[in-house]
PDB file of N, CA and C in Angstrom:
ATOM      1  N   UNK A   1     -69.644 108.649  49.540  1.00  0.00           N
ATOM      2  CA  UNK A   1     -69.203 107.938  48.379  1.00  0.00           C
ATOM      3  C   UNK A   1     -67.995 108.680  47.828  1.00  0.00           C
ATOM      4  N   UNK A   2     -66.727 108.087  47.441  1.00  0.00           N
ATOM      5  CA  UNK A   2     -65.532 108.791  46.821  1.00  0.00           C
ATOM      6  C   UNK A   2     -65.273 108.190  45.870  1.00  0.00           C
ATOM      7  N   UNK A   3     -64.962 109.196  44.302  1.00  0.00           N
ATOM      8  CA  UNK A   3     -64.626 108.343  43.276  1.00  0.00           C
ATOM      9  C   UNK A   3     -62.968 108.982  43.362  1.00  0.00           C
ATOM     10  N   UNK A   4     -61.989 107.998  43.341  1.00  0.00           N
ATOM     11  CA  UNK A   4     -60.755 108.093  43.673  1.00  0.00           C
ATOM     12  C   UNK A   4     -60.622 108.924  41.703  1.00  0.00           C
ATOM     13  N   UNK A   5     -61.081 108.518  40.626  1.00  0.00           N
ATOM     14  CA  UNK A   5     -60.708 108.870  39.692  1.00  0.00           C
ATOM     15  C   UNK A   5     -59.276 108.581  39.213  1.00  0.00           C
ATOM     16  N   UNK A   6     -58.623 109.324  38.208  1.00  0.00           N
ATOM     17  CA  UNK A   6     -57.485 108.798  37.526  1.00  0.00           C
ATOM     18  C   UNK A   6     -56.147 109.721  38.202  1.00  0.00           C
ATOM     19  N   UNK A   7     -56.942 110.704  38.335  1.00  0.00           N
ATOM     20  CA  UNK A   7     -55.942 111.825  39.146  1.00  0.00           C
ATOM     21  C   UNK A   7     -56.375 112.541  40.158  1.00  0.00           C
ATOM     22  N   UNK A   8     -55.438 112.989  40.667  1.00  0.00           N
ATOM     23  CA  UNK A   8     -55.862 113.832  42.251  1.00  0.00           C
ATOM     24  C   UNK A   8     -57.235 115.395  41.550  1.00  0.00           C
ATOM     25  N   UNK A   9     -57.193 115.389  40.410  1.00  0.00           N
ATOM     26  CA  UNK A   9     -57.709 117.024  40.040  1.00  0.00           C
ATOM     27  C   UNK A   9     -59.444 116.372  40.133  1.00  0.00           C
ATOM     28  N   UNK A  10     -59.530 115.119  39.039  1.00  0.00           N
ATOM     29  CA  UNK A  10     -60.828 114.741  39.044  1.00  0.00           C
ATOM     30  C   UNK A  10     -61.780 113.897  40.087  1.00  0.00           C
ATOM     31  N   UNK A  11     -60.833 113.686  41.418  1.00  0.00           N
ATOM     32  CA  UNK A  11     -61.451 112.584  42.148  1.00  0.00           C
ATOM     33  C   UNK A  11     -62.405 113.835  43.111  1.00  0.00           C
ATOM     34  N   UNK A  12     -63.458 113.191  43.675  1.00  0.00           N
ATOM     35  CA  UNK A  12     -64.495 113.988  43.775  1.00  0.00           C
ATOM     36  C   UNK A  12     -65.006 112.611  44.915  1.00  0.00           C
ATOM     37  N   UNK A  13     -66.296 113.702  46.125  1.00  0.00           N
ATOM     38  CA  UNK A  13     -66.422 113.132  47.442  1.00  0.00           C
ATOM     39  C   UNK A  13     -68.141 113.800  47.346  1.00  0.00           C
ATOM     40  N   UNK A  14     -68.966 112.639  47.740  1.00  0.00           N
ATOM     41  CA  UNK A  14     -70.610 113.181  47.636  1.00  0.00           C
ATOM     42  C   UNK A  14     -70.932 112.706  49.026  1.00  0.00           C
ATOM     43  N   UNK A  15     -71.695 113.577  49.866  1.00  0.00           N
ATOM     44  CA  UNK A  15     -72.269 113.430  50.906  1.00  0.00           C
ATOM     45  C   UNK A  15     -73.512 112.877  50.718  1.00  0.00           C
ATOM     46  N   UNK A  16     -73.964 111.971  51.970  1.00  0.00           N
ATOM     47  CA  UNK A  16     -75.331 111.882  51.568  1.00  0.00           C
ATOM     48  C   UNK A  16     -76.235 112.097  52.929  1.00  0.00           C
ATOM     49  N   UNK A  17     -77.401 112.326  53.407  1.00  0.00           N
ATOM     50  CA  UNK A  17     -77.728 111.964  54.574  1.00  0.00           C
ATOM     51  C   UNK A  17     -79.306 111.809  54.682  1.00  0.00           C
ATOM     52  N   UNK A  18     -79.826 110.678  55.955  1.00  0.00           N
ATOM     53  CA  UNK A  18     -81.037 110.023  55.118  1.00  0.00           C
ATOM     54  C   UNK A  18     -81.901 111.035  56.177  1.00  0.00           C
ATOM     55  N   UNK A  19     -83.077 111.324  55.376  1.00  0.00           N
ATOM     56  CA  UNK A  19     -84.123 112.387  55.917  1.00  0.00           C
ATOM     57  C   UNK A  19     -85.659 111.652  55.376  1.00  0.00           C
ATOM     58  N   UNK A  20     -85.883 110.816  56.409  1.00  0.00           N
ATOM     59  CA  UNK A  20     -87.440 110.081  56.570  1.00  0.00           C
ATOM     60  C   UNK A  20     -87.078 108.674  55.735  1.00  0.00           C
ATOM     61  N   UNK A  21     -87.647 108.403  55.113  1.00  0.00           N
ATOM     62  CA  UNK A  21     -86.955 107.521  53.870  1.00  0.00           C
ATOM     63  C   UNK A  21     -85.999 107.836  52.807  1.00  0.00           C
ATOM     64  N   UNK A  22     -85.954 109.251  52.114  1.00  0.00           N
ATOM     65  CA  UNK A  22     -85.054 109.758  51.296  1.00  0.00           C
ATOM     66  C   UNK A  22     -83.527 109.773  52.025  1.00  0.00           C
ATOM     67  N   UNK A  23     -82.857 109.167  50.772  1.00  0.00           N
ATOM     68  CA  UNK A  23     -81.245 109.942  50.876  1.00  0.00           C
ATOM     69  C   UNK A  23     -81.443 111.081  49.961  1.00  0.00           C
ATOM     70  N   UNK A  24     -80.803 112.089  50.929  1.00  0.00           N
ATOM     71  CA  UNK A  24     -80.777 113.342  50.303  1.00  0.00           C
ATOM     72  C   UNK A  24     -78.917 113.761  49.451  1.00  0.00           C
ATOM     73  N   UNK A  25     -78.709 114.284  49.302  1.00  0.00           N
ATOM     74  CA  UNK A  25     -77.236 115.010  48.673  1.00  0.00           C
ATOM     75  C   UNK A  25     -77.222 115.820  49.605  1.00  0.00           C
ATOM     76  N   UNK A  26     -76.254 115.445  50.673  1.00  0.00           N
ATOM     77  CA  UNK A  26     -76.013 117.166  51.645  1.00  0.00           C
ATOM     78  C   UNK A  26     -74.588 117.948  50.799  1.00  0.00           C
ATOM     79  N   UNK A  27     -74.006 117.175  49.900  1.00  0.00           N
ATOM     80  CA  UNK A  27     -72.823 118.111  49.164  1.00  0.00           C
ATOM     81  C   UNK A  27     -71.959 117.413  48.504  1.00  0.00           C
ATOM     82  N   UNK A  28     -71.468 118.080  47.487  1.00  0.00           N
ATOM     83  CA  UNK A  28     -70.528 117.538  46.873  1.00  0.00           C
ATOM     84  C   UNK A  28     -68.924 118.206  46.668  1.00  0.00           C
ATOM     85  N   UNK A  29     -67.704 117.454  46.362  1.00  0.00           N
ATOM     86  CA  UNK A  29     -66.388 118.261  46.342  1.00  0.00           C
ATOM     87  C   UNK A  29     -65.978 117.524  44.806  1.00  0.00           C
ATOM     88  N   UNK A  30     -64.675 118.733  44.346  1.00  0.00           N
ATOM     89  CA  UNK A  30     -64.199 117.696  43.322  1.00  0.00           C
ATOM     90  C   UNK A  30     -62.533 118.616  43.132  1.00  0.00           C
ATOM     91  N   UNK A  31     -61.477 117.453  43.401  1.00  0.00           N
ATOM     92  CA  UNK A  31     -60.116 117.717  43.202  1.00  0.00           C
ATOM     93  C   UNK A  31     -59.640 118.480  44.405  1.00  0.00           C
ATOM     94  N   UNK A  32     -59.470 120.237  44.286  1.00  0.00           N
ATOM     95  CA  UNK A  32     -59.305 120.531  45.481  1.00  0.00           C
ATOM     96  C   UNK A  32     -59.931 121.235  46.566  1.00  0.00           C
ATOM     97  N   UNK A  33     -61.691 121.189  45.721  1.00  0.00           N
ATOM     98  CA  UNK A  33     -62.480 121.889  46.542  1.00  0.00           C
ATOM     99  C   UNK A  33     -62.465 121.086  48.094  1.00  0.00           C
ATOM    100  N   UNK A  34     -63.077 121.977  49.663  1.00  0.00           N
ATOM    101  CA  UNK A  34     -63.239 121.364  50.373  1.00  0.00           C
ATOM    102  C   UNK A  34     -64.988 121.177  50.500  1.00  0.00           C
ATOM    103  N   UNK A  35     -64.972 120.258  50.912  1.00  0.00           N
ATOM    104  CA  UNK A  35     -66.864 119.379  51.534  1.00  0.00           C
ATOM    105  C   UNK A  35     -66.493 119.842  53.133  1.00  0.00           C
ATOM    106  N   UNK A  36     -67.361 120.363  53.292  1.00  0.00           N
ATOM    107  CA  UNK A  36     -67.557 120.697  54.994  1.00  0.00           C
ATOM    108  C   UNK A  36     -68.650 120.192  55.473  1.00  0.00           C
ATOM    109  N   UNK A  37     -68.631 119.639  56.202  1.00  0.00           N
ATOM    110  CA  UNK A  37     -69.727 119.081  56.822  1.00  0.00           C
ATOM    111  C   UNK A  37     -70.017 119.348  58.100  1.00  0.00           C
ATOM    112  N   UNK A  38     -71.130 119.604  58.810  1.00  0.00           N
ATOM    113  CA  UNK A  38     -71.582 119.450  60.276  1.00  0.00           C
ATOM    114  C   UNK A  38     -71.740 118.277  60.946  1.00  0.00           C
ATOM    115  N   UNK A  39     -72.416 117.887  60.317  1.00  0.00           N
ATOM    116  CA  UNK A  39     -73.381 116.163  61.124  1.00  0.00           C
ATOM    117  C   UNK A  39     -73.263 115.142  60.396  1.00  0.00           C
ATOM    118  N   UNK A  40     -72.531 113.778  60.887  1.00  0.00           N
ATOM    119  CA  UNK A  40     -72.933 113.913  62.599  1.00  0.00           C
ATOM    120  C   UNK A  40     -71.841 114.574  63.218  1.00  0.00           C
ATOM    121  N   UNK A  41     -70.662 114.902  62.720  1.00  0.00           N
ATOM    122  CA  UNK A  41     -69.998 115.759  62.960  1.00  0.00           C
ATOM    123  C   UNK A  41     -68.907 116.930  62.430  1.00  0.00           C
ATOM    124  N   UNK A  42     -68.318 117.529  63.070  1.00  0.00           N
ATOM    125  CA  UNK A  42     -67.586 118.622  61.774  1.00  0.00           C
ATOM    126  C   UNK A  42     -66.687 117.869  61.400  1.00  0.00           C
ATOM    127  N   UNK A  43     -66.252 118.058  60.206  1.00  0.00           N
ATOM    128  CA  UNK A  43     -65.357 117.306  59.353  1.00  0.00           C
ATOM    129  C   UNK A  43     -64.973 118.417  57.957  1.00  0.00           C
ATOM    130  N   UNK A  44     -63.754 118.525  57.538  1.00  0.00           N
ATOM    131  CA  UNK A  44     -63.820 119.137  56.110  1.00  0.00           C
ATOM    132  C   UNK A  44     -62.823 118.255  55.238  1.00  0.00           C
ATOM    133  N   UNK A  45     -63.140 117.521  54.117  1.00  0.00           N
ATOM    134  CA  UNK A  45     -62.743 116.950  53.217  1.00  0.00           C
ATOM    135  C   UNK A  45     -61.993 117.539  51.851  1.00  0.00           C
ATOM    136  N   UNK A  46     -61.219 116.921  51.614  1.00  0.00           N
ATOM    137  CA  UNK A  46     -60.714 117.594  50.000  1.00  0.00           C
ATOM    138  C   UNK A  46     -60.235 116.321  49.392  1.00  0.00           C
ATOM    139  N   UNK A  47     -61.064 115.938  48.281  1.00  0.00           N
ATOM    140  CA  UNK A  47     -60.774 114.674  47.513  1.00  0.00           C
ATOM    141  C   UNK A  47     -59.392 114.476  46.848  1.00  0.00           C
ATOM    142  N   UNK A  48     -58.808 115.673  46.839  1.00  0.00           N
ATOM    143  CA  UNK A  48     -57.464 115.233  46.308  1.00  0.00           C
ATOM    144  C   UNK A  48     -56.884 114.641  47.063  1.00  0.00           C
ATOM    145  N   UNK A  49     -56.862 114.608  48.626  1.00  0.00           N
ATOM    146  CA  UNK A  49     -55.871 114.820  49.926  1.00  0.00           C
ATOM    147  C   UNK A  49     -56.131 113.281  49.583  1.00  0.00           C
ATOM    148  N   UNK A  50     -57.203 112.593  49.502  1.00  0.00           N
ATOM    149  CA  UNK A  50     -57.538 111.402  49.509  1.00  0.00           C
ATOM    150  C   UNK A  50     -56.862 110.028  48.575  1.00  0.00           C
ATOM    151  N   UNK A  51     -56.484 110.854  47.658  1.00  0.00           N
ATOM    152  CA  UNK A  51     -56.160 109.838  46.723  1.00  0.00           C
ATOM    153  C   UNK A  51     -54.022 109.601  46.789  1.00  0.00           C
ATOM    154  N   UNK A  52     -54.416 107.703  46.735  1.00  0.00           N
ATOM    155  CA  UNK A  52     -52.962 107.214  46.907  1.00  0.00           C
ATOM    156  C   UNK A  52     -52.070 108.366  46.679  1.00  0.00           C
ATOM    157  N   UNK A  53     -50.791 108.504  47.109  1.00  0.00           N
ATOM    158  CA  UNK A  53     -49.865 109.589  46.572  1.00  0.00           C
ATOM    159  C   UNK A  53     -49.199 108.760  45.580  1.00  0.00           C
ATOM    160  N   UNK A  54     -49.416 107.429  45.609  1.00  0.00           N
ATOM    161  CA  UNK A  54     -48.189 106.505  44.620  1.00  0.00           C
ATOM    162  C   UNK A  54     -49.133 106.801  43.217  1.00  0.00           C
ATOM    163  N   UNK A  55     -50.682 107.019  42.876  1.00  0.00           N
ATOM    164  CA  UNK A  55     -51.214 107.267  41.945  1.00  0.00           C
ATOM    165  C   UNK A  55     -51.271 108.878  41.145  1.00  0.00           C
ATOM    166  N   UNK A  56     -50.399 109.895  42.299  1.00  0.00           N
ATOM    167  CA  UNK A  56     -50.109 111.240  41.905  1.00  0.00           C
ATOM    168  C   UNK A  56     -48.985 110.952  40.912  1.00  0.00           C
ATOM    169  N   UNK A  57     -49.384 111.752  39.477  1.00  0.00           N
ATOM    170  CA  UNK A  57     -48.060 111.677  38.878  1.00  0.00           C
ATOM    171  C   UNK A  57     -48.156 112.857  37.799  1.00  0.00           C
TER     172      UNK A  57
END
C-alpha cells in the first residue's frame, strides 16, 4: 500500500504479507527511509523515489 501524500518527505510505503488467514505488517517506510524486503523477493523501496517529480516542489 503507498500513500503518495502531499510531498516527497511525508509519502510513506506499508508492506503486508498473508500468514494463515492474517495479513500481517512485514514493514513500514516514510519519505526517505528505505523498506527492504526479502519475499517474494529482494527489493528495497524509498517512498520519496516514488512520488510524481511534477508534484516535488
Amino acid at each position: 500500500m503507498i500513500d503518495p501524500g502531499v510531498d516527497p518527505a511525508s509519502a510513506s510505503i506499508t508492506a503486508w504479507d498473508l500468514d494463515g488467514d492474517a495479513d500481517v505488517r512485514v514493514g513500514t517506510a516514510t519519505g526517505e527511509e528505505a523498506l527492504a524486503l526479502d519475499a517474494p523477493f529482494r527489493v528495497t523501496v524509498v517512498p520519496a523515489a516514488l512520488v510524481d517529480p511534477r508534484r516535488r516542489r
